[in-house]
Each structure stands twice: as structure tokens, then as C-alpha cells.
PDB file of N, CA and C in Angstrom:
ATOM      1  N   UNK A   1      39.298  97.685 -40.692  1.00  0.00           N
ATOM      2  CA  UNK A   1      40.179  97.417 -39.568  1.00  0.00           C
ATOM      3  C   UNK A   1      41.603  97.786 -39.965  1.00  0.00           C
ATOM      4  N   UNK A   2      42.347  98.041 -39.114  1.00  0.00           N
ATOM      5  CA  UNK A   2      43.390  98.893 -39.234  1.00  0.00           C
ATOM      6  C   UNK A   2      44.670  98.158 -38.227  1.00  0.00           C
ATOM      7  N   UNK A   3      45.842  97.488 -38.769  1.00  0.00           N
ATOM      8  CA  UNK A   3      46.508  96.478 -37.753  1.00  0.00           C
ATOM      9  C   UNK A   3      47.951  97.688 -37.518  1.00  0.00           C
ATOM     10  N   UNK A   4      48.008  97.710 -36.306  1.00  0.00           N
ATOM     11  CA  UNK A   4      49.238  98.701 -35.984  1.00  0.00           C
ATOM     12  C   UNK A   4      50.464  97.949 -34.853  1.00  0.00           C
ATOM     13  N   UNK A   5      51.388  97.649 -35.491  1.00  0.00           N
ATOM     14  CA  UNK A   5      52.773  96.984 -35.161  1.00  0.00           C
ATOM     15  C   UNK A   5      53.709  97.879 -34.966  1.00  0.00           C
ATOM     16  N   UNK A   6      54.452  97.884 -33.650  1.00  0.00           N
ATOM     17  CA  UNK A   6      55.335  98.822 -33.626  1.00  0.00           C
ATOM     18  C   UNK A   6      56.344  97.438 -32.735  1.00  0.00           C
ATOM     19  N   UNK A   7      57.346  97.913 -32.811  1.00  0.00           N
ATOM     20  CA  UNK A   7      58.661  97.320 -32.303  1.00  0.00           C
ATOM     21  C   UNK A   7      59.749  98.233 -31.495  1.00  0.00           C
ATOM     22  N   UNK A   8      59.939  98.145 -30.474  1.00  0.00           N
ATOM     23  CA  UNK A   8      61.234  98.801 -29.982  1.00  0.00           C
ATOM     24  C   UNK A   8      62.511  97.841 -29.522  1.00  0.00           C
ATOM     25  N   UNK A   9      64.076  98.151 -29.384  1.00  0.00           N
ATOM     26  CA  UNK A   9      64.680  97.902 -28.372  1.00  0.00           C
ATOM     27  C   UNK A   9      65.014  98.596 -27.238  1.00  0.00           C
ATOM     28  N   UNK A  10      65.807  98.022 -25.959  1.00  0.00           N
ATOM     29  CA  UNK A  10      66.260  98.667 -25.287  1.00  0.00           C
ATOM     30  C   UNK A  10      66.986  99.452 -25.454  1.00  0.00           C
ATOM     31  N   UNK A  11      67.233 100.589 -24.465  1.00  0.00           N
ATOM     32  CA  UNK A  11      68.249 101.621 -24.766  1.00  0.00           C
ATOM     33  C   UNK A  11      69.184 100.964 -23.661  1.00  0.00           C
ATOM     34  N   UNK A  12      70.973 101.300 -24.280  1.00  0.00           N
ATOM     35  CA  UNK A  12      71.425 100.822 -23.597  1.00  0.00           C
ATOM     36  C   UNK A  12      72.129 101.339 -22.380  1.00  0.00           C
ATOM     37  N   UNK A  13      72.665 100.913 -20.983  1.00  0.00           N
ATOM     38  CA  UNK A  13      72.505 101.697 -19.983  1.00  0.00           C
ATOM     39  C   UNK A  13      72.118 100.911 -19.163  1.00  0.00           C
ATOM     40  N   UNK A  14      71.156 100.362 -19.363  1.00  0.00           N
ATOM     41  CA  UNK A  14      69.859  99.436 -18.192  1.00  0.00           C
ATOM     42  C   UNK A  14      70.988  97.974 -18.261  1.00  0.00           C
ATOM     43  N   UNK A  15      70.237  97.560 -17.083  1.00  0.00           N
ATOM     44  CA  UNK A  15      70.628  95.997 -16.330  1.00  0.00           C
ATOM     45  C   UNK A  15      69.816  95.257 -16.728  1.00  0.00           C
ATOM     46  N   UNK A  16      69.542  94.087 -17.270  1.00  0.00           N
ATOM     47  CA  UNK A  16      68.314  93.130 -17.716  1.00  0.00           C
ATOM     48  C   UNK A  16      67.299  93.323 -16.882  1.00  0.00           C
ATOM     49  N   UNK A  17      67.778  93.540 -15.255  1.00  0.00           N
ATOM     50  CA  UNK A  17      66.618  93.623 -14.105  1.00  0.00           C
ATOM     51  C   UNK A  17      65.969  94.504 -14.599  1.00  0.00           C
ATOM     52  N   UNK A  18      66.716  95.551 -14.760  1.00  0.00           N
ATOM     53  CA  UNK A  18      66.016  97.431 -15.013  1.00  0.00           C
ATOM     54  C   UNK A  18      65.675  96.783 -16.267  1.00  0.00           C
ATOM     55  N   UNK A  19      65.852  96.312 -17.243  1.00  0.00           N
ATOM     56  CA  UNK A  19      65.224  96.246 -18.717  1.00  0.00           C
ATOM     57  C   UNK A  19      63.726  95.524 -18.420  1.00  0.00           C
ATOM     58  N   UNK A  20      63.556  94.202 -17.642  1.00  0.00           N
ATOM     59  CA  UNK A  20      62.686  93.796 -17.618  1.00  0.00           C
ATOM     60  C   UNK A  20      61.844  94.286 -16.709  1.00  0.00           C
ATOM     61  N   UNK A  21      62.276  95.194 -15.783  1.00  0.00           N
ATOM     62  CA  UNK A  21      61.088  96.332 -14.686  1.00  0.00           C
ATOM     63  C   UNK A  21      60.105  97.060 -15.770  1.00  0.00           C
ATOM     64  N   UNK A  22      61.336  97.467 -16.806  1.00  0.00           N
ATOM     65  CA  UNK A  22      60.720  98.655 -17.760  1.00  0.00           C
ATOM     66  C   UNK A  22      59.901  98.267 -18.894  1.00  0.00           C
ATOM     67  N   UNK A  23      60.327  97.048 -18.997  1.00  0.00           N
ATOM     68  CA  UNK A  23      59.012  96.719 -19.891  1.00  0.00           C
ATOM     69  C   UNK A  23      58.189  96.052 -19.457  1.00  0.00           C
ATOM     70  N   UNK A  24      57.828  95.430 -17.938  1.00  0.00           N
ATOM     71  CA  UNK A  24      56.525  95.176 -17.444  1.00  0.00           C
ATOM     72  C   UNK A  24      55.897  96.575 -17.328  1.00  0.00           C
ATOM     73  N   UNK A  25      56.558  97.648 -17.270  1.00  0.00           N
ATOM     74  CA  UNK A  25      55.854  98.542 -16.758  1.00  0.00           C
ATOM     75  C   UNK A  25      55.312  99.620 -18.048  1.00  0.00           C
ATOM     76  N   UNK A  26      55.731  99.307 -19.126  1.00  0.00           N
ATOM     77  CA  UNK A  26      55.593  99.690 -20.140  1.00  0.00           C
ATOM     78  C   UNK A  26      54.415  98.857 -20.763  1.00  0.00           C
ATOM     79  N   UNK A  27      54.019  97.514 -20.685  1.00  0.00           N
ATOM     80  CA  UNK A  27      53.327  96.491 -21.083  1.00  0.00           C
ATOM     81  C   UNK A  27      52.162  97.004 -20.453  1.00  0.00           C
ATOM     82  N   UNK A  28      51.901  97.257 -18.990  1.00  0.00           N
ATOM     83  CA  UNK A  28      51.086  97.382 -18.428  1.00  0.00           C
ATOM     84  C   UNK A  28      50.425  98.357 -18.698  1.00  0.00           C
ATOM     85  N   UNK A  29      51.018 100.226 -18.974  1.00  0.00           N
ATOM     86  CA  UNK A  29      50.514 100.818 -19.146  1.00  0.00           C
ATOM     87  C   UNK A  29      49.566 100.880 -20.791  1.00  0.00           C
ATOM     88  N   UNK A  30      50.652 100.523 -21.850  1.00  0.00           N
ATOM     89  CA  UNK A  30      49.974 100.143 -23.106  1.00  0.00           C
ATOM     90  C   UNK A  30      48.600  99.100 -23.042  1.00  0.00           C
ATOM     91  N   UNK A  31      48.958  98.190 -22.416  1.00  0.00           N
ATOM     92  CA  UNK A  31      47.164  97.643 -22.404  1.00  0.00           C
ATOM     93  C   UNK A  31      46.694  97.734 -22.067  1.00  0.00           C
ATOM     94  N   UNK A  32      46.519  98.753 -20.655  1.00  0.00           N
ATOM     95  CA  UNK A  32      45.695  99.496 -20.364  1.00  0.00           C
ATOM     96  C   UNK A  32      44.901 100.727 -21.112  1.00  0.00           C
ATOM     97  N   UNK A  33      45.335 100.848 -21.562  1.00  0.00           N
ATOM     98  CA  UNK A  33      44.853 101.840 -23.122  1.00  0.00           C
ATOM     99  C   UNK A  33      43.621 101.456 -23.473  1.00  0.00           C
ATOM    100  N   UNK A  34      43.685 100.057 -23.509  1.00  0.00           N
ATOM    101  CA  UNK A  34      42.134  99.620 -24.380  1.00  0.00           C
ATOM    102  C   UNK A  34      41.136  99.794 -23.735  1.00  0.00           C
ATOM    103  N   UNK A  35      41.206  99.833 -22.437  1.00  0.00           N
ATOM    104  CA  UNK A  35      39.622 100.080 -21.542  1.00  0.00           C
ATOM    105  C   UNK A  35      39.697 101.732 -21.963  1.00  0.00           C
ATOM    106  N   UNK A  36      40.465 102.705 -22.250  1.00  0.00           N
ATOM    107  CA  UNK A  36      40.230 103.616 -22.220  1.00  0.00           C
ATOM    108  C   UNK A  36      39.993 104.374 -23.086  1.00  0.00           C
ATOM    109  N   UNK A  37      40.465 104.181 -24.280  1.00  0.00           N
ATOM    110  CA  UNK A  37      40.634 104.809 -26.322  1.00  0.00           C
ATOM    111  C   UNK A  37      39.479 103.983 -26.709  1.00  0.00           C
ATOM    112  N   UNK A  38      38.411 104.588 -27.291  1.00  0.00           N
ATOM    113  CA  UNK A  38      37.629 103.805 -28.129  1.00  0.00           C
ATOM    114  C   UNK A  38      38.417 103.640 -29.386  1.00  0.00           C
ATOM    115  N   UNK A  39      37.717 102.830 -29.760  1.00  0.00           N
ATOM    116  CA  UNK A  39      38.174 102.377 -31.281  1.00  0.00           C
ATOM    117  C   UNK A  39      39.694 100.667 -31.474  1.00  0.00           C
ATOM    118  N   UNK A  40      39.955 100.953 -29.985  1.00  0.00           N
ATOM    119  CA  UNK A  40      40.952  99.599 -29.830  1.00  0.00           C
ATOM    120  C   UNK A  40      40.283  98.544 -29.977  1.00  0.00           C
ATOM    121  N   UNK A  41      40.252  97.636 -31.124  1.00  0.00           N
ATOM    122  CA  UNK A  41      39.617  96.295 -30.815  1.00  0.00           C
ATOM    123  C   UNK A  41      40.622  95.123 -30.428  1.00  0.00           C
ATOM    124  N   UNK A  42      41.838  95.083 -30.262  1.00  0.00           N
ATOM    125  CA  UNK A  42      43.176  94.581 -29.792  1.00  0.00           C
ATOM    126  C   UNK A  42      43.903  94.807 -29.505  1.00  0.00           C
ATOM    127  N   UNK A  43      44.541  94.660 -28.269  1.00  0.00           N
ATOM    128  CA  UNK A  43      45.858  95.352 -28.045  1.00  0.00           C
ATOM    129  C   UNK A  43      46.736  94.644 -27.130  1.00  0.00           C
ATOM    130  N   UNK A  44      47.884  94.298 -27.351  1.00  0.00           N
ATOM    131  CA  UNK A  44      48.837  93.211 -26.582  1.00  0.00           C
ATOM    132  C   UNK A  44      50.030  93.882 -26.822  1.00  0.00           C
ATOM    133  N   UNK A  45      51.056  93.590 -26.086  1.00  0.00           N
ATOM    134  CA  UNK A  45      52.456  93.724 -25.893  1.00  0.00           C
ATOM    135  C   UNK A  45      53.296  92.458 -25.394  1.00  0.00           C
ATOM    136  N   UNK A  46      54.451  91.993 -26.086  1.00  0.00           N
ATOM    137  CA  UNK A  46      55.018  91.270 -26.242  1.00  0.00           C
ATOM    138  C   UNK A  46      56.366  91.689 -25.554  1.00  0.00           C
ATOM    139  N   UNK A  47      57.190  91.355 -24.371  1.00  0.00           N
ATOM    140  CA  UNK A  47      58.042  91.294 -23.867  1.00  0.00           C
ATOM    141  C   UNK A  47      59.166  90.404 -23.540  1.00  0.00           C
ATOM    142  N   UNK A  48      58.874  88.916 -23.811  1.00  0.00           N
ATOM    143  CA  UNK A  48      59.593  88.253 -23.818  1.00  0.00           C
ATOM    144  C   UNK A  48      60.581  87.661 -24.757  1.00  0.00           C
ATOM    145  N   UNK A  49      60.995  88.258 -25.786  1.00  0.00           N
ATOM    146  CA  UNK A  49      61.425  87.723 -27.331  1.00  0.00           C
ATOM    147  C   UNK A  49      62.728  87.064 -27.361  1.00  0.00           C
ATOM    148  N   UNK A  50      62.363  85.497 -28.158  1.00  0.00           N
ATOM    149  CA  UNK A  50      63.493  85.067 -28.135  1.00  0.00           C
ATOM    150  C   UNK A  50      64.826  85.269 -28.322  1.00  0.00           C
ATOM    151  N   UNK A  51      65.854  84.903 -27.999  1.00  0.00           N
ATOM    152  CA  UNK A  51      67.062  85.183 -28.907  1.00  0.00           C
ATOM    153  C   UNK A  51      67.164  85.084 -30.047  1.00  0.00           C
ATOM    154  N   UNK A  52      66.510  84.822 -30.545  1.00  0.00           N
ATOM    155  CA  UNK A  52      67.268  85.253 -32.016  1.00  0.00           C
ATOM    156  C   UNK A  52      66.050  86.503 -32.832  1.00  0.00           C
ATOM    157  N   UNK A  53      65.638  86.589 -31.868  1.00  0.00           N
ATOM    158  CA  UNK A  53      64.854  88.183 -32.353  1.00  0.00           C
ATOM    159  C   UNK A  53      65.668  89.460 -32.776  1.00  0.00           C
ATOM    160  N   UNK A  54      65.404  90.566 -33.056  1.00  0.00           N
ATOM    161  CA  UNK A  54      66.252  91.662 -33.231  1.00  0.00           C
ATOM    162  C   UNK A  54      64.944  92.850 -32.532  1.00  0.00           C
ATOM    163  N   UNK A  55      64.437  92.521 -32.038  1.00  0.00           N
ATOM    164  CA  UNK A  55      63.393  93.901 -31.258  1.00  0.00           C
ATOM    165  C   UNK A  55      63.271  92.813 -29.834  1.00  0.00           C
ATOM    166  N   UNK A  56      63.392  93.741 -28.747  1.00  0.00           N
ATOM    167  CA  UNK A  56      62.961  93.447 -27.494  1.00  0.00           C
ATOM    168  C   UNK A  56      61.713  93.246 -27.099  1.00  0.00           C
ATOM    169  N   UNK A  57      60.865  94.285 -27.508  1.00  0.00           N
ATOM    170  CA  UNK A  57      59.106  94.656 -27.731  1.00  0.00           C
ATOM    171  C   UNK A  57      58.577  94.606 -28.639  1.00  0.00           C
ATOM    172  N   UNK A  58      57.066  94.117 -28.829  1.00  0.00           N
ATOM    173  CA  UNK A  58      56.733  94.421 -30.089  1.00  0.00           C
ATOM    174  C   UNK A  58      55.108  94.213 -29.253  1.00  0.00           C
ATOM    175  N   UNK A  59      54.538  95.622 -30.146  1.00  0.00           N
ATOM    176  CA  UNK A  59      53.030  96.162 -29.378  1.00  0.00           C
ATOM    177  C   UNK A  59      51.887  95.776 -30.927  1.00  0.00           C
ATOM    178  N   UNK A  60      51.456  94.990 -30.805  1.00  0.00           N
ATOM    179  CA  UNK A  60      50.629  94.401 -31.875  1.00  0.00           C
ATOM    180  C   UNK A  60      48.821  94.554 -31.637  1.00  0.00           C
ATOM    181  N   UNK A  61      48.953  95.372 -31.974  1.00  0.00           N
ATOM    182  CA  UNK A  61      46.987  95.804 -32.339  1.00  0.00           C
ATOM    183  C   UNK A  61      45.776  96.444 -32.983  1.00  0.00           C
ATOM    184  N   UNK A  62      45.198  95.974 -33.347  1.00  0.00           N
ATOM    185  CA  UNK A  62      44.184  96.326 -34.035  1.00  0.00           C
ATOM    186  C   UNK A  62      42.917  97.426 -34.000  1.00  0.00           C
ATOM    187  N   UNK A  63      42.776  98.699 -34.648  1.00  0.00           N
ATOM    188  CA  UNK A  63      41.754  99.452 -34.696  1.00  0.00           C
ATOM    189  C   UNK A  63      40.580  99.263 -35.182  1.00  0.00           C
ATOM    190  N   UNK A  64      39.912  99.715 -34.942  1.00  0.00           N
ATOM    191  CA  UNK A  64      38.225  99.384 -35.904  1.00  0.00           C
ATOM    192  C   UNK A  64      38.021 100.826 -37.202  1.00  0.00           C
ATOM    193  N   UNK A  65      39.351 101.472 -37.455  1.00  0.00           N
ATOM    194  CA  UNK A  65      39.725 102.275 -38.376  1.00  0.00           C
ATOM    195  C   UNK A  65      40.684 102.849 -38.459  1.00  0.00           C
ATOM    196  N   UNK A  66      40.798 103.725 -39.216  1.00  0.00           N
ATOM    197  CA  UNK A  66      42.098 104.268 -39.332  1.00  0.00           C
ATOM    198  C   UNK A  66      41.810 105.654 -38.747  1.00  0.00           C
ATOM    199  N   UNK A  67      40.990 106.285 -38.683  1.00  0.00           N
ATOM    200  CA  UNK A  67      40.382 107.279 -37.571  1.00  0.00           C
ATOM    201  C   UNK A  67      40.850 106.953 -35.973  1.00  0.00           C
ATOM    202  N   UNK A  68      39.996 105.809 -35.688  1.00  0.00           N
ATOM    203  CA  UNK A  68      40.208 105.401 -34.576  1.00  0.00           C
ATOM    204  C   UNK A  68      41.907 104.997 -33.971  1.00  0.00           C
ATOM    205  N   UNK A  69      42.523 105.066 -35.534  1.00  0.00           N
ATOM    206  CA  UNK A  69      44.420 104.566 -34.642  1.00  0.00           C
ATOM    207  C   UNK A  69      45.011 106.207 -35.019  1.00  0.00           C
ATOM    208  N   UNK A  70      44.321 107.554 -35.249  1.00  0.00           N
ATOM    209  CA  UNK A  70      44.484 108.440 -35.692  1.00  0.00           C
ATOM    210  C   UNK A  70      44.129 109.060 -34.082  1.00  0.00           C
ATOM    211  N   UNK A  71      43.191 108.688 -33.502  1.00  0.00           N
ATOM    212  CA  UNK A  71      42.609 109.261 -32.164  1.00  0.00           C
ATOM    213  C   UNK A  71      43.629 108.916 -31.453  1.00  0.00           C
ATOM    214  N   UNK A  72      43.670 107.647 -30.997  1.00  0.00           N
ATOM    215  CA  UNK A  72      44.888 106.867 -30.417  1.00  0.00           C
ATOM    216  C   UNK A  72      45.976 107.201 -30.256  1.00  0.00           C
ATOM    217  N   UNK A  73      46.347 107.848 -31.492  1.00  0.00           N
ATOM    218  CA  UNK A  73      47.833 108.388 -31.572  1.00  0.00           C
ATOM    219  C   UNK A  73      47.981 109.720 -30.753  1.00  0.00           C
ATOM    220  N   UNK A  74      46.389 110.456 -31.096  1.00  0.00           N
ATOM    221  CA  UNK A  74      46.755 111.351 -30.577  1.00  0.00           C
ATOM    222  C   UNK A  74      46.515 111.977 -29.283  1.00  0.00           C
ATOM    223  N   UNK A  75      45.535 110.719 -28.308  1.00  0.00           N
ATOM    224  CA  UNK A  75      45.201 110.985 -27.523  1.00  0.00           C
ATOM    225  C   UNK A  75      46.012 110.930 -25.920  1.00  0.00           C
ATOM    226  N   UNK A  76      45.699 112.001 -25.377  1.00  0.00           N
ATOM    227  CA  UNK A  76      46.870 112.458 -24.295  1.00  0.00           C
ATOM    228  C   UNK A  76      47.374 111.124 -23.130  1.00  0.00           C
ATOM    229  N   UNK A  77      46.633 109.958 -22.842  1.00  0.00           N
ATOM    230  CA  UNK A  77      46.624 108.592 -22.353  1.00  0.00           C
ATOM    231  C   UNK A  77      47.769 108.014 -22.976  1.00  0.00           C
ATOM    232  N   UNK A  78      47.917 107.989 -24.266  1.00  0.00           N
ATOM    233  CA  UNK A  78      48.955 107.409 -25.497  1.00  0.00           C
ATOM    234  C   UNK A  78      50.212 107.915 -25.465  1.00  0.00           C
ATOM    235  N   UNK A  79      49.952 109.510 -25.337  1.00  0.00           N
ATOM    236  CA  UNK A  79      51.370 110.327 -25.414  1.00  0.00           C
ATOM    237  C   UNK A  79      51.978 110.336 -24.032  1.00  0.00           C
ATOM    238  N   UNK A  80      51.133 109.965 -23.253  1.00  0.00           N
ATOM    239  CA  UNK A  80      51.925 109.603 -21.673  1.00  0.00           C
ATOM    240  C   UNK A  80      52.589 108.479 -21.891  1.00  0.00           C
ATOM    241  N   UNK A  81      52.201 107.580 -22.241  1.00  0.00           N
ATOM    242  CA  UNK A  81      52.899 106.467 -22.519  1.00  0.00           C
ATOM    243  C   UNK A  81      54.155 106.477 -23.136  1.00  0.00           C
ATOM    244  N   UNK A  82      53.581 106.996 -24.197  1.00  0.00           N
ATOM    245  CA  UNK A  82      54.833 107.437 -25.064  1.00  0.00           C
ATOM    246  C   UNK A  82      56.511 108.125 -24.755  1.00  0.00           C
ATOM    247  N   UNK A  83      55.737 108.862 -23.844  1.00  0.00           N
ATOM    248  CA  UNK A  83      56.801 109.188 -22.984  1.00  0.00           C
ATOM    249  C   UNK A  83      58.117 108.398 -21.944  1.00  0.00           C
ATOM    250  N   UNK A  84      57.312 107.772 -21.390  1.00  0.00           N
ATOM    251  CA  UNK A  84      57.649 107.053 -20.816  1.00  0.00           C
ATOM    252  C   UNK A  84      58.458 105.289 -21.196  1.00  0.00           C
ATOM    253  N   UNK A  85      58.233 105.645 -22.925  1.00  0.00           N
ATOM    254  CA  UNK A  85      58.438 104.638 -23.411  1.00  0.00           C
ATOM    255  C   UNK A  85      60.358 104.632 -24.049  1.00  0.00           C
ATOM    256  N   UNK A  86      60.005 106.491 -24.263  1.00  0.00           N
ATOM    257  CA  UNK A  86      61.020 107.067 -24.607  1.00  0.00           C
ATOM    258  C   UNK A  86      62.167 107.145 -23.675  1.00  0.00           C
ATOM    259  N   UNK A  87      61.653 107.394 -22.435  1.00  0.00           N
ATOM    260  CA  UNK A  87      63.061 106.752 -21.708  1.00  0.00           C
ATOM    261  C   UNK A  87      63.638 105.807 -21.507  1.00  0.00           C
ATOM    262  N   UNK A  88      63.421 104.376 -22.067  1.00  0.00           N
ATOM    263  CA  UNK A  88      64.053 103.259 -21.921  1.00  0.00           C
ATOM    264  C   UNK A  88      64.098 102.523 -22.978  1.00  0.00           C
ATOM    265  N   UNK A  89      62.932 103.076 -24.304  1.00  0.00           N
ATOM    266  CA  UNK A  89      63.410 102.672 -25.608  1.00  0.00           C
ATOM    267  C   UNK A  89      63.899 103.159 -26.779  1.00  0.00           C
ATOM    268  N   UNK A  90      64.494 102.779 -27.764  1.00  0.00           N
ATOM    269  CA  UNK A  90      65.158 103.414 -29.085  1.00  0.00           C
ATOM    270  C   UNK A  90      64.673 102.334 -30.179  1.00  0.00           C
ATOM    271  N   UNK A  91      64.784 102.540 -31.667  1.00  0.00           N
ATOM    272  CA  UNK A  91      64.691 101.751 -32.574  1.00  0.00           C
ATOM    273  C   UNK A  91      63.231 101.780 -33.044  1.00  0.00           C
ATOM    274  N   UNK A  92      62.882 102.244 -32.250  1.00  0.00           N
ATOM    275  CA  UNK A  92      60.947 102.255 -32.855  1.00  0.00           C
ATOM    276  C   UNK A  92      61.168 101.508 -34.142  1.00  0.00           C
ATOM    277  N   UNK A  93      60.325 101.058 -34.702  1.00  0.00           N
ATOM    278  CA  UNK A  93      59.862 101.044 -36.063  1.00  0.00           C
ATOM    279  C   UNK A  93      58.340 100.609 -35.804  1.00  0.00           C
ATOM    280  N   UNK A  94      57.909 100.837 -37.137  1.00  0.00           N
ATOM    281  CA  UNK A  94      56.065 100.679 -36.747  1.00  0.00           C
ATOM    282  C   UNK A  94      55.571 100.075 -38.296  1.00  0.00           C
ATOM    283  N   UNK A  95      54.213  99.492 -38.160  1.00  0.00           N
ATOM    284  CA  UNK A  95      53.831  99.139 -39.288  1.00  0.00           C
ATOM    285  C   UNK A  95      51.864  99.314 -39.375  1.00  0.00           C
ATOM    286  N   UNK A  96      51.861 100.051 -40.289  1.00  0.00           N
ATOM    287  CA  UNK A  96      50.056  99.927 -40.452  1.00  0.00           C
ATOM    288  C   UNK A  96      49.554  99.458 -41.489  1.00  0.00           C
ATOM    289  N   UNK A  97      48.601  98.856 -41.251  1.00  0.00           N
ATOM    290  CA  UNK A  97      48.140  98.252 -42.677  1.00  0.00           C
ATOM    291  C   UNK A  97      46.311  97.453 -42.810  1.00  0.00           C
ATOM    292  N   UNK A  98      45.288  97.925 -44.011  1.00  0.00           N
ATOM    293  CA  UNK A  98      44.100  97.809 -43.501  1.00  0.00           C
ATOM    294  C   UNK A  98      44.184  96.293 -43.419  1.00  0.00           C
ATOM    295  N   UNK A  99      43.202  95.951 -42.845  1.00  0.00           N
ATOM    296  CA  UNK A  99      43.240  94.704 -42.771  1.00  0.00           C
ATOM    297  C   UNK A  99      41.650  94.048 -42.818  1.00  0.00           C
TER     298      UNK A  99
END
């Protein structure tokens, strides 16, 4: 198993309204992913983070390999997302690790 953590913030520009449109709508499309990528055995997105956080988002889930978060990455469902993730976020950072 294969645990994949990524974190973004907002880019700045946006109104909290527009921040929080964009990451329901960002939330939604990411977990939707799992009915569709084999190999997802978890997948959640986190939007609400307290204040005293330093990431706005954080997308926390689990593969059934490292193949399977290799497909994921590269599969065209993901990179739509991705896209779309890119217009309203900056700071990525990510973390993998077997588990």
C-alpha cells in the first residue's frame, strides 16, 4: 500500500466565497476519482483547516501500490483535475510513502 498526501494553498486573488466555491469544487472532482482509477483504496479531501494550519487543502489517500498511484498520476481523469486545481492553487507539496 502506497499513502499519497499532497497539500495546497490558495492562490491569492480569490474572495473566501471564491476560495471556498473552489475548493468544494475541487473536493468534489478529486473524490470522484475513486469510482473511476482502479487501484484507489482511499481517497478524501480536506477543506476546512483550522487556523492555525499553514495549507488550505490537504488530499490524503491511499493506493493498493505504487503502480497503481503511478496510473493515477497519469491518468487523463487526474490531469483534468489537475488542471483545474492549478488555477486556484499554489504551494503543492506532496508526500508518498509504503505503508
Amino acid at each position: 500500500m502506497v499513502r499519497h498526501i499532497v497539500t495546497w494553498n490558495f492562490k491569492d486573488g480569490f474572495s473566501d466565497a471564491e476560495n471556498e466555491w473552489n475548493a468544494l469544487a475541487i473536493k468534489k472532482e478529486l473524490e470522484n476519482l475513486k469510482g473511476t482509477i482502479e487501484g484507489i483504496v482511499e481517497l478524501e479531501v480536506h477543506i476546512n483547516a483550522l487556523a492555525s494550519s499553514s495549507k488550505d487543502i490537504v488530499l490524503n489517500s491511499l493506493f493498493a501500490s505504487e503502480e497503481a498511484l503511478a496510473a493515477y498520476q497519469a491518468h487523463p481523469d487526474h490531469k483534468k483535475v489537475g488542471e483545474l486545481a492549478a488555477k486556484f492553487l499554489q504551494n503543492r507539496a506532496c508526500i508518498d510513502y509504503s505503508c
